[in-house]
C-alpha atoms as a PDB file:
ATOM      1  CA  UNK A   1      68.552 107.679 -63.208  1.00  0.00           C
ATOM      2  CA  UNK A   2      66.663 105.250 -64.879  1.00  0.00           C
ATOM      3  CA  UNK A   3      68.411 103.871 -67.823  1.00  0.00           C
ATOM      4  CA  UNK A   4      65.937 103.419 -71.265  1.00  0.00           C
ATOM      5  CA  UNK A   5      66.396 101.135 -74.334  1.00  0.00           C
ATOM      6  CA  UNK A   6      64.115 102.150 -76.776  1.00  0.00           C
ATOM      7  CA  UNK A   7      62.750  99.919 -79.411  1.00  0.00           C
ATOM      8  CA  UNK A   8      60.992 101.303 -82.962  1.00  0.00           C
ATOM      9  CA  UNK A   9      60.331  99.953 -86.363  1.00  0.00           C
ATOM     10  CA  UNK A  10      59.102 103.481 -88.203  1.00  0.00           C
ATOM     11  CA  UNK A  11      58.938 106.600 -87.678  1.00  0.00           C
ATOM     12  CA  UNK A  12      59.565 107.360 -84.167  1.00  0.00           C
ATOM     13  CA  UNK A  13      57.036 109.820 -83.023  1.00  0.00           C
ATOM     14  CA  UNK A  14      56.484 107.692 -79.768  1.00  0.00           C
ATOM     15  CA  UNK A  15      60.218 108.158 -79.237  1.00  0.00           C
ATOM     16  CA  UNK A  16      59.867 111.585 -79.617  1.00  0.00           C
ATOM     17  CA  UNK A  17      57.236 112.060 -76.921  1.00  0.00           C
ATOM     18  CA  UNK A  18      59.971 110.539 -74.526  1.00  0.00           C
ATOM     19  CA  UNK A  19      62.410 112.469 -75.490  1.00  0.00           C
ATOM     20  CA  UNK A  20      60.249 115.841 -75.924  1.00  0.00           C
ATOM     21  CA  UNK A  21      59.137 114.855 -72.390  1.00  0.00           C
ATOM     22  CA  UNK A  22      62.620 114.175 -71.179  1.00  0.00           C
ATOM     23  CA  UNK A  23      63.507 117.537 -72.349  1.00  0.00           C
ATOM     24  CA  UNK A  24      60.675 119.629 -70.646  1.00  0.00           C
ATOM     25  CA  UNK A  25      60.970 118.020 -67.399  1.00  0.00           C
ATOM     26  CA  UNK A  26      57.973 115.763 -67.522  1.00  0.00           C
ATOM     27  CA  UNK A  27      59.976 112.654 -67.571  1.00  0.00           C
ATOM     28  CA  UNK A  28      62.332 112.951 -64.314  1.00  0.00           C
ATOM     29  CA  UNK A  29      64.843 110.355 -63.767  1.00  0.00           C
ATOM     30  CA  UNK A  30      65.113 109.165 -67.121  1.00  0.00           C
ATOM     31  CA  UNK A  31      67.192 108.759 -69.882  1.00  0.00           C
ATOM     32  CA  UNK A  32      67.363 107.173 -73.293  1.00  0.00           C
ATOM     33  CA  UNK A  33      70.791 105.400 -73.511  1.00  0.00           C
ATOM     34  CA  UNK A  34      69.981 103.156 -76.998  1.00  0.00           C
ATOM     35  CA  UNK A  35      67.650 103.192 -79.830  1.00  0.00           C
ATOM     36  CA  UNK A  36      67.122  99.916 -80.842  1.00  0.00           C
ATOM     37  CA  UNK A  37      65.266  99.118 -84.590  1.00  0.00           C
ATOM     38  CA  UNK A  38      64.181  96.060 -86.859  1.00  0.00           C
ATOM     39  CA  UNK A  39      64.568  98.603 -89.898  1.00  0.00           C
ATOM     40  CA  UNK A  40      67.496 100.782 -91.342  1.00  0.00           C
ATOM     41  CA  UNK A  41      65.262 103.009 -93.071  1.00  0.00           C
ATOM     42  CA  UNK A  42      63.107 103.758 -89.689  1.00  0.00           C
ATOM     43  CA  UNK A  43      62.913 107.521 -89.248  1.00  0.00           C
ATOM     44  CA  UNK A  44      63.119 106.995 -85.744  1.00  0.00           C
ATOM     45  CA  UNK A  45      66.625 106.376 -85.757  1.00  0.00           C
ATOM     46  CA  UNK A  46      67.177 109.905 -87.639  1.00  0.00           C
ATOM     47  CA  UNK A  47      65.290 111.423 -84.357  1.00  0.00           C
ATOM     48  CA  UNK A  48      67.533 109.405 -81.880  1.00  0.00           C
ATOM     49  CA  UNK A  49      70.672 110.877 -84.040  1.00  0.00           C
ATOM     50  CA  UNK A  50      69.442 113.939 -84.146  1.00  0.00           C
ATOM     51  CA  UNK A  51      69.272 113.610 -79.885  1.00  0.00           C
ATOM     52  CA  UNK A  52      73.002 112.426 -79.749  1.00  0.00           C
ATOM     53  CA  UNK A  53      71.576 108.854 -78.864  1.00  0.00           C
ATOM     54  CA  UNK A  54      73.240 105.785 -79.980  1.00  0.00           C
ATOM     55  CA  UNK A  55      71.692 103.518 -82.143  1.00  0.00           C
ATOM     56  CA  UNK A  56      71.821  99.695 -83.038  1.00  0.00           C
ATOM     57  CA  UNK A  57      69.828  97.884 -86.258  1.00  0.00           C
ATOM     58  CA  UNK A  58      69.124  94.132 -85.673  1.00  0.00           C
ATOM     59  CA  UNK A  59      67.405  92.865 -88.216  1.00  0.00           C
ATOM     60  CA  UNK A  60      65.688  89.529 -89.356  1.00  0.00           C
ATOM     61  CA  UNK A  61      67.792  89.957 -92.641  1.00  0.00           C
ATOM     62  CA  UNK A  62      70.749  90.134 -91.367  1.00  0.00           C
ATOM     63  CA  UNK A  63      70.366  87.096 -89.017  1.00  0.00           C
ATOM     64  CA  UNK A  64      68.258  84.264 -91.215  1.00  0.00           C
ATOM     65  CA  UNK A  65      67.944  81.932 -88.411  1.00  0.00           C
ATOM     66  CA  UNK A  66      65.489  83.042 -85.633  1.00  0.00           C
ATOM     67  CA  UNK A  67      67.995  81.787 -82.914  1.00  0.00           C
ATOM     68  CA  UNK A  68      70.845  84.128 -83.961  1.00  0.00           C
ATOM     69  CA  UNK A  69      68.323  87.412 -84.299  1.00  0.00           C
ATOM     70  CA  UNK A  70      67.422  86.519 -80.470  1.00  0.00           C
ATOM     71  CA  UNK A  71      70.717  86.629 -79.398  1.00  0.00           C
ATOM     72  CA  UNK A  72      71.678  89.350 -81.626  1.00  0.00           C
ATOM     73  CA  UNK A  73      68.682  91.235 -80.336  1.00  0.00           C
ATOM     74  CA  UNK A  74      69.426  90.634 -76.676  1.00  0.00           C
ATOM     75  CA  UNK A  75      73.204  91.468 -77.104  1.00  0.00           C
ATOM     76  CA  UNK A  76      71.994  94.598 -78.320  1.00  0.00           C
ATOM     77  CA  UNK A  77      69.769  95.437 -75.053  1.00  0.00           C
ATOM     78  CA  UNK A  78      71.891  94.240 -72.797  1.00  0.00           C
ATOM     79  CA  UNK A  79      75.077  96.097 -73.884  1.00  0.00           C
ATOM     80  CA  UNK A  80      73.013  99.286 -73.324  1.00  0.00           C
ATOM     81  CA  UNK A  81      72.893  99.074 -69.734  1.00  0.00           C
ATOM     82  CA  UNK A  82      69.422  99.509 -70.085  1.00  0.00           C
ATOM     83  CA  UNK A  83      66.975  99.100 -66.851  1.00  0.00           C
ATOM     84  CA  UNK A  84      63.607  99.347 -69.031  1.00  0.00           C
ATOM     85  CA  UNK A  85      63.118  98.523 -72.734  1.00  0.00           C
ATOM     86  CA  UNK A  86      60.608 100.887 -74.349  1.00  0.00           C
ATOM     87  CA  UNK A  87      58.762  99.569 -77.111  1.00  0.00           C
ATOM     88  CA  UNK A  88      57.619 102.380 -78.873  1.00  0.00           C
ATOM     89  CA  UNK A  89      55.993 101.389 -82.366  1.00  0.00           C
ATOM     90  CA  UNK A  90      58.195  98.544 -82.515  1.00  0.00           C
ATOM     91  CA  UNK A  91      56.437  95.465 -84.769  1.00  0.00           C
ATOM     92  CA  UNK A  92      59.056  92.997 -83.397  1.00  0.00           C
ATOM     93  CA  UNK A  93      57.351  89.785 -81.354  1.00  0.00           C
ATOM     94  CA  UNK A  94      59.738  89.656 -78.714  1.00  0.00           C
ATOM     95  CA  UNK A  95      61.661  86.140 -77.887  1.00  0.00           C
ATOM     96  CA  UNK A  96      60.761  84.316 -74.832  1.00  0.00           C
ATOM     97  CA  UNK A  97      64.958  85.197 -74.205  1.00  0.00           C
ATOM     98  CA  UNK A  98      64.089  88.947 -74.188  1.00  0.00           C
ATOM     99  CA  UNK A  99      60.733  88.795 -71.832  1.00  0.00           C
ATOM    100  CA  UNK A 100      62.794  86.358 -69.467  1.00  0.00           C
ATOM    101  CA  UNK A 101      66.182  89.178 -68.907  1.00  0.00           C
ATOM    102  CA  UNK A 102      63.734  91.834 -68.053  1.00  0.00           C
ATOM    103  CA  UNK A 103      60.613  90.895 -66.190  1.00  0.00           C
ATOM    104  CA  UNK A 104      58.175  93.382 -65.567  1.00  0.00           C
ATOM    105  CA  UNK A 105      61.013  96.003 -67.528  1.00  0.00           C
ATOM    106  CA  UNK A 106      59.541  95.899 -70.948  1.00  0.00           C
ATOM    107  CA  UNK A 107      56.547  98.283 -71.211  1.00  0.00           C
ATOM    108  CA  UNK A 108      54.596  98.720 -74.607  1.00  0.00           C
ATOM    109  CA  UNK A 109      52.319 101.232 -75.822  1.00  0.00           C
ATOM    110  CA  UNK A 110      49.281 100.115 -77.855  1.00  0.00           C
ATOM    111  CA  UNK A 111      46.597 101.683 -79.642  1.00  0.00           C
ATOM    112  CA  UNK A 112      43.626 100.512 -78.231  1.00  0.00           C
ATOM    113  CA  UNK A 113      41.933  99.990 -75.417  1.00  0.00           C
ATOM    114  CA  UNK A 114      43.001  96.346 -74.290  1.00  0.00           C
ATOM    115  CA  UNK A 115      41.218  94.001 -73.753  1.00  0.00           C
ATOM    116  CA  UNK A 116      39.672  95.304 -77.013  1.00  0.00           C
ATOM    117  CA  UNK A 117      41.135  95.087 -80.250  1.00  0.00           C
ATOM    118  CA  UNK A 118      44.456  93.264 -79.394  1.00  0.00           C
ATOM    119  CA  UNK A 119      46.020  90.349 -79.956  1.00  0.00           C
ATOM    120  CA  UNK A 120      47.387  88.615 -82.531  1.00  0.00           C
ATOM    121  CA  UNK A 121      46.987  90.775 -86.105  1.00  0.00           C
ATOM    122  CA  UNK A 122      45.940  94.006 -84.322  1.00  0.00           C
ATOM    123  CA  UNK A 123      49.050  96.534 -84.867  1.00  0.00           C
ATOM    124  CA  UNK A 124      48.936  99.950 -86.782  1.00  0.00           C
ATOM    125  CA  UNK A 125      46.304 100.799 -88.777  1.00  0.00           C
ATOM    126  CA  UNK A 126      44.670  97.177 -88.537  1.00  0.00           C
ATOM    127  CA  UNK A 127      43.369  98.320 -85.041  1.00  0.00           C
ATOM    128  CA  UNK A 128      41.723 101.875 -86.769  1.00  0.00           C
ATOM    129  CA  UNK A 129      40.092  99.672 -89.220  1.00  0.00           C
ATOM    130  CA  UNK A 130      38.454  97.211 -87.103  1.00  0.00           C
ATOM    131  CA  UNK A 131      37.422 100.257 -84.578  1.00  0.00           C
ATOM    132  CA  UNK A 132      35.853 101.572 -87.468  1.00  0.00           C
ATOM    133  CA  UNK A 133      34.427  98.534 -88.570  1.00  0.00           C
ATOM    134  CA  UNK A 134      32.616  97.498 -85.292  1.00  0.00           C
ATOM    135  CA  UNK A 135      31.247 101.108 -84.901  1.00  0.00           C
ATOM    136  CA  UNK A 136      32.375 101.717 -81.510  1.00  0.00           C
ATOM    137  CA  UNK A 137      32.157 105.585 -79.855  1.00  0.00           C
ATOM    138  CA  UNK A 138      34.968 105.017 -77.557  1.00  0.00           C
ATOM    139  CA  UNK A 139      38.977 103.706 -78.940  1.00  0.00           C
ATOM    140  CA  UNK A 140      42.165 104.754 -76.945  1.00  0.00           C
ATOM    141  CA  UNK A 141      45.435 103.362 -76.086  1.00  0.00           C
ATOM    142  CA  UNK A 142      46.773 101.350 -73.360  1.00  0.00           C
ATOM    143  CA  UNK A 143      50.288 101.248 -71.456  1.00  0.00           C
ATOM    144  CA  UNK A 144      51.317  97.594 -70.588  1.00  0.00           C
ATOM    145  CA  UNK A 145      54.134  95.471 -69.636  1.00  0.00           C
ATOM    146  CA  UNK A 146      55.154  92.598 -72.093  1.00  0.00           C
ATOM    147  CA  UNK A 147      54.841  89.263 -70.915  1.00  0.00           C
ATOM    148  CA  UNK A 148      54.795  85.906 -72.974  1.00  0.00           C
ATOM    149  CA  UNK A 149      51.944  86.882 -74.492  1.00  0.00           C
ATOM    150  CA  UNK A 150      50.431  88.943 -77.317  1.00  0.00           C
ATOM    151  CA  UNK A 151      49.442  92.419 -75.380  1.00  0.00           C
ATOM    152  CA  UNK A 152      48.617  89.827 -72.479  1.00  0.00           C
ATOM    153  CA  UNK A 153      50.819  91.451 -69.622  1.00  0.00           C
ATOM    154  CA  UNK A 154      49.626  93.847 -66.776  1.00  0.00           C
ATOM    155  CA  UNK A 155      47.964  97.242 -67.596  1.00  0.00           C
ATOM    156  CA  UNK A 156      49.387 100.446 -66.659  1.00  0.00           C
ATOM    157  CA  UNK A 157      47.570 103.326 -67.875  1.00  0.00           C
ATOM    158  CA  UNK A 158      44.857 103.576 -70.259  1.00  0.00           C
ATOM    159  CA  UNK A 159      43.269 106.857 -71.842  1.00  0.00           C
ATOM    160  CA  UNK A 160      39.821 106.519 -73.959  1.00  0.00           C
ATOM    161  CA  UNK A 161      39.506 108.778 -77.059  1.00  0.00           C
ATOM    162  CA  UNK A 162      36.221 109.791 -78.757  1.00  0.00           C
ATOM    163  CA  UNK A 163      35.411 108.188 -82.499  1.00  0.00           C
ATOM    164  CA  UNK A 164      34.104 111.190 -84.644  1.00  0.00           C
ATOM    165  CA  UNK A 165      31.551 111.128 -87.747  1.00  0.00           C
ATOM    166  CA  UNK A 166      33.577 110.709 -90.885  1.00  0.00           C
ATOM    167  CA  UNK A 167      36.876 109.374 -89.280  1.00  0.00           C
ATOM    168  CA  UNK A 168      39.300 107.237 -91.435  1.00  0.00           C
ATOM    169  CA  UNK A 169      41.628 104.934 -90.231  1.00  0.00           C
ATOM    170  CA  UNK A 170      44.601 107.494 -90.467  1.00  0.00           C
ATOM    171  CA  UNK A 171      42.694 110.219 -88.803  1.00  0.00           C
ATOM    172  CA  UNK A 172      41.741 107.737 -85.833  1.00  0.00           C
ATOM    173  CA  UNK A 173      44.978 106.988 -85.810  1.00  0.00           C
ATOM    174  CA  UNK A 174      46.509 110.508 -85.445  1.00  0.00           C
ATOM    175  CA  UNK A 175      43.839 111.661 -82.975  1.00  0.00           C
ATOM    176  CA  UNK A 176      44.757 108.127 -80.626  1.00  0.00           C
ATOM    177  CA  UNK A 177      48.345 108.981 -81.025  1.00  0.00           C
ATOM    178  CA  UNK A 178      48.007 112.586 -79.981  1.00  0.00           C
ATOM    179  CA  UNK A 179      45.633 112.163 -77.204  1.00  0.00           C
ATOM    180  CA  UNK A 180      46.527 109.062 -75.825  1.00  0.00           C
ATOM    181  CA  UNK A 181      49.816 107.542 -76.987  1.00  0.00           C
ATOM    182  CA  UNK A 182      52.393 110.641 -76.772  1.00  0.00           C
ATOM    183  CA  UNK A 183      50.719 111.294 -73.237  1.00  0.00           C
ATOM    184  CA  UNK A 184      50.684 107.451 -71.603  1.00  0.00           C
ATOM    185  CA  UNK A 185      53.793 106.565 -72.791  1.00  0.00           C
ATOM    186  CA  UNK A 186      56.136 109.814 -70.874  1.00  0.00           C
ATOM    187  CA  UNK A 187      53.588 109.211 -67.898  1.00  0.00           C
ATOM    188  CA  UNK A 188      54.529 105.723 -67.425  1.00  0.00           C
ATOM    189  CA  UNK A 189      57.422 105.858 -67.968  1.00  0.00           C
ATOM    190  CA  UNK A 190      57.922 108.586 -65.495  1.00  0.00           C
ATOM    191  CA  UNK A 191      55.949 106.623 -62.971  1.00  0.00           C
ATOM    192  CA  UNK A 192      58.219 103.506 -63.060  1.00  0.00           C
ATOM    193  CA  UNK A 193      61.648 105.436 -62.687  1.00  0.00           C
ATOM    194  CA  UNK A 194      60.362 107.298 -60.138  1.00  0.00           C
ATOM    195  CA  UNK A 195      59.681 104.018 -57.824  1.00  0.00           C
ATOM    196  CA  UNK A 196      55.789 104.419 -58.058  1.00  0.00           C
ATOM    197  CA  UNK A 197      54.659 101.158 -59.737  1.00  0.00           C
ATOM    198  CA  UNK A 198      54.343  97.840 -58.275  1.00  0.00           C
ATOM    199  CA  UNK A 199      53.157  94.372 -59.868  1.00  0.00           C
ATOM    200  CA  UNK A 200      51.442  92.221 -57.411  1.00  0.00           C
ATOM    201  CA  UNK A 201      49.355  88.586 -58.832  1.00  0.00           C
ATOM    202  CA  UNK A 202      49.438  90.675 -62.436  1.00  0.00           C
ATOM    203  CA  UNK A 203      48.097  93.922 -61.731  1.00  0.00           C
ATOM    204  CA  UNK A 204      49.764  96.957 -61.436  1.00  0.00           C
ATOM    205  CA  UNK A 205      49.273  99.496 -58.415  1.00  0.00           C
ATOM    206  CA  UNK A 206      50.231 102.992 -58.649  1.00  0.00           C
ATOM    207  CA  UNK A 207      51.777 104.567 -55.357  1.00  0.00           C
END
């Protein structure tokens, strides 16, 4: 059984995929051992409560020098027992100290189709808007390990969505999150506890 530390910042409807998918079988050999947040007032931590899961809040405010919210943060995932940190909405920039105690065990979900539209400044609704803005047909959301980098690490599932006449950036980003990110993020998942993904020279092969 795959142990899962799952990290959010809002309102956890990522971490309710998981867990939905948990629940209906979807997700086999899985399960959510720690919620992990930057926020107290994330609903996603209501959701994990709700699910019996324990929870942890590390945040920046509580530990003013950057060193001491590393640590803090790392404590946190480590004392979980996780095997694979889920970072599901979560707006944190990971320390190098983090990436380093699980390589190729961090996976992040992001709302785009990489290698468009990421990088530095493109989170939440920023990545709608500039969609929007460069009049592209075709958006989505990618599946990825977390490396050093800023949505730089190996893909593992992607899933294109259409852009529709008259879309905002908060219906864009419903539609991406129901079509895309609730569905990659159980798959994957389900795909690495299972045994069935392999990183070779920084691409990932599915068995």
């Amino acid at each position: 059984m795959l142990k899962l530390a799952v990290m959010v910042s809002g309102g956890g409807t990522n971490l309710q995929a998981i867990l939905d998918a948990i629940a209906d079988g979807s997700v086999t050999n899985a399960q959510v051992v720690r919620v992990v947040s930057n926020s107290s007032k994330a609903y996603a931590l209501e959701r994990a409560k709700k699910a019996g899961i324990p929870t942890v809040c590390v945040t920046r405010k509580a530990y003013p020098q950057p060193e001491e919210f590393d640590r803090a943060l790392l404590k946190a995932l480590q004392e979980s027992g996780a095997e694979l940190v889920v970072l599901a909405g979560c707006l944190v920039v990971l320390p190098q100290s983090v990436i380093d105690a699980f390589p190729n065990r961090i996976i992040n979900i992001h709302p785009a189709l990489i290698p468009a539209f990421c990088g530095k400044g493109y989170y939440g609704l920023a990545v709608h808007e500039a969609v929007l803005a460069r009049g592209v047909k075709l958006t989505g959301a990618t599946v990825h390990f977390a490396d050093g980098g800023t949505d730089t690490g190996p893909i593992i599932l992607q899933k294109a969505v259409e852009v529709c006449e008259g879309d905002t950036p908060e219906i864009l980003q419903r539609r991406v999150m129901e079509q895309a990110e609730w569905v990659l993020l159980p798959k994957a998942i389900d795909l690495i506890a299972n045994g069935r993904v392999k990183v070779e020279d920084g691409k990932v092969y599915i068995q």
